[in-house]
Protein backbone atom coordinates (compact mmCIF):
# COMPACT_ATOMS: atom_id res chain seq x y z
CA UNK A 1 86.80 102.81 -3.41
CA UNK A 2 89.33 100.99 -5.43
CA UNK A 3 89.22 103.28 -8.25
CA UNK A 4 89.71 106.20 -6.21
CA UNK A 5 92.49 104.18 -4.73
CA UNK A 6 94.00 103.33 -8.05
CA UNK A 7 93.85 107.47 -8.92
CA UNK A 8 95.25 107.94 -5.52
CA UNK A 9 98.71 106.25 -5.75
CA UNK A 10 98.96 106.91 -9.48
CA UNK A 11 98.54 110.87 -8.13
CA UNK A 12 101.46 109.98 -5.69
CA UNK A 13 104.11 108.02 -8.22
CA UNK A 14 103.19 110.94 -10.63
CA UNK A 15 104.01 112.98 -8.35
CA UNK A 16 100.87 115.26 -8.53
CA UNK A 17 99.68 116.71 -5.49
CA UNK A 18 96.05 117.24 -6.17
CA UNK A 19 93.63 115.80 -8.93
CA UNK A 20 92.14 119.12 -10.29
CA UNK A 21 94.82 118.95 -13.01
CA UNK A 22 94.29 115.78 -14.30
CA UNK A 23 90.58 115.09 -13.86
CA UNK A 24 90.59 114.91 -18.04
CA UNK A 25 94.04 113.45 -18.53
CA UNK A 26 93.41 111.24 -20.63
CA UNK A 27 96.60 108.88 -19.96
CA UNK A 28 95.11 108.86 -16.41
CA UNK A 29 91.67 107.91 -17.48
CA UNK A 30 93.31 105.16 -20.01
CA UNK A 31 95.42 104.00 -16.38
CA UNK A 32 92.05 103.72 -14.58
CA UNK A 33 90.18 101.77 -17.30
CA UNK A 34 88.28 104.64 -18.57
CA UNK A 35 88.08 105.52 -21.78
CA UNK A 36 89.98 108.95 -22.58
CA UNK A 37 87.04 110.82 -23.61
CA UNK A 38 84.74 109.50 -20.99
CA UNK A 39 83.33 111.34 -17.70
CA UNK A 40 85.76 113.38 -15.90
CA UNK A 41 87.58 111.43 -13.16
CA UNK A 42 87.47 111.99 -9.11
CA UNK A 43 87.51 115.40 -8.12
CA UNK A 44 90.04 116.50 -5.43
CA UNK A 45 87.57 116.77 -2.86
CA UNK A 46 86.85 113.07 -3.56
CA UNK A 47 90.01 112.32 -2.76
CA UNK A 48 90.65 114.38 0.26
CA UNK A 49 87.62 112.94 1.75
CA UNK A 50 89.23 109.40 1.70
CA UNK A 51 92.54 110.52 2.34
CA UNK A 52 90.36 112.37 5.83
CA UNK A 53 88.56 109.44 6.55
CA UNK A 54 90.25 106.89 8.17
CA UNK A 55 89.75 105.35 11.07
CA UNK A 56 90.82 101.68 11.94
CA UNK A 57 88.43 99.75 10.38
CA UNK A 58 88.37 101.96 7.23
CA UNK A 59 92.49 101.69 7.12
CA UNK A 60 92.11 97.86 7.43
CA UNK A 61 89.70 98.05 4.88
CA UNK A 62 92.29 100.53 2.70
CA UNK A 63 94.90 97.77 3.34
CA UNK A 64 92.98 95.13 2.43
CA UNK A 65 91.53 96.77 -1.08
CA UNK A 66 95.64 98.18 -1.92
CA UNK A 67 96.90 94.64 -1.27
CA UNK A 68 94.08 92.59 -3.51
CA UNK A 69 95.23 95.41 -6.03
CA UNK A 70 99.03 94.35 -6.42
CA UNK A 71 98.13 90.23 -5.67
CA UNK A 72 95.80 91.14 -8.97
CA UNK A 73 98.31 92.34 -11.31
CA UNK A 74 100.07 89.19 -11.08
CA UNK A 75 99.54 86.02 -13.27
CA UNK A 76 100.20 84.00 -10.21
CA UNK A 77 100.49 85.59 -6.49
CA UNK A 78 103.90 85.44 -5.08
CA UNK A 79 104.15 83.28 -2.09
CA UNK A 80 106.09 86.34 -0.17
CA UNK A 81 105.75 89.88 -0.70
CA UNK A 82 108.55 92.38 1.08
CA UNK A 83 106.93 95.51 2.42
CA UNK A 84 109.80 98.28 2.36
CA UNK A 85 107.50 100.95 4.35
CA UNK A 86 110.46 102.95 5.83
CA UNK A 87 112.30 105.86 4.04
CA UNK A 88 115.70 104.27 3.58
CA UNK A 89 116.65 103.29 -0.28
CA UNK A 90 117.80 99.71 -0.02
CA UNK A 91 118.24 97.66 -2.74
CA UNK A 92 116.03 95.29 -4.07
CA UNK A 93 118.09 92.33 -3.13
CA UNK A 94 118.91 93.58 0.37
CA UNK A 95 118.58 91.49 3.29
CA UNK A 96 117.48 93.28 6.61
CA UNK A 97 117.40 91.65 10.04
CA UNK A 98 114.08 93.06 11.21
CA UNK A 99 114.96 93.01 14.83
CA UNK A 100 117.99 95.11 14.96
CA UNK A 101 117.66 97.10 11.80
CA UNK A 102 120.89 95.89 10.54
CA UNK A 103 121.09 95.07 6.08
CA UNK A 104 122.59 91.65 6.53
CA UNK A 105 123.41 90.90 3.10
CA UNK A 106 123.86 93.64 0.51
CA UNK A 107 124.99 92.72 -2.88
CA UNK A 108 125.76 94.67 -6.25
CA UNK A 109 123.20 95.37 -8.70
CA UNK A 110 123.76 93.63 -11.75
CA UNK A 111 124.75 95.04 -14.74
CA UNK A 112 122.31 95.09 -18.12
């Protein structure tokens, strides 16, 4: 379930909306761990079954497998992940009280 996970978001950030196109992309295949001329990766019906699947346990489950995914490409897990879930752009460095809604602190990005 993780890989198909892994193809999943990848399919999102890419902004694909189904995986028929990139079954044998091989910069997709390299992404997943597969090597570029290797089987074909998860069809779209794959997908759409997971993506139809859900119920609570299964979500936890989801949660659980995305989370272990990001706390893995770490060297060291940070002690507090932010989880920006709403559709607002704030900036990184932005600090929201949680109760009211309100950005507390908003600073300037700095320059490179």
């Amino acid at each position: 379930m993780a890989d198909i996970l892994r193809l999943w978001v990848l399919m999102i950030g890419s902004a694909y909306e189904d995986a028929a196109s990139l079954r044998h992309d091989p910069v997709f295949k390299l992404a997943l761990g597969c090597l570029p001329d290797g089987a074909a990766l998860y069809s779209q019906p794959t997908i759409s079954r997971l993506e139809n699947l859900p119920w609570p346990r299964e979500l936890l489950r989801m949660g659980q497998a995305m989370v272990g995914l990001y706390c893995a490409s770490f060297r060291q897990v940070p002690r507090r992940i932010t989880l920006d879930i709403d559709d607002i752009p704030l900036p990184a460095d932005a600090h929201v009280d949680f109760l009211s809604g309100r950005v507390l602190k908003l600073t300037q990005p700095s320059a490179f």
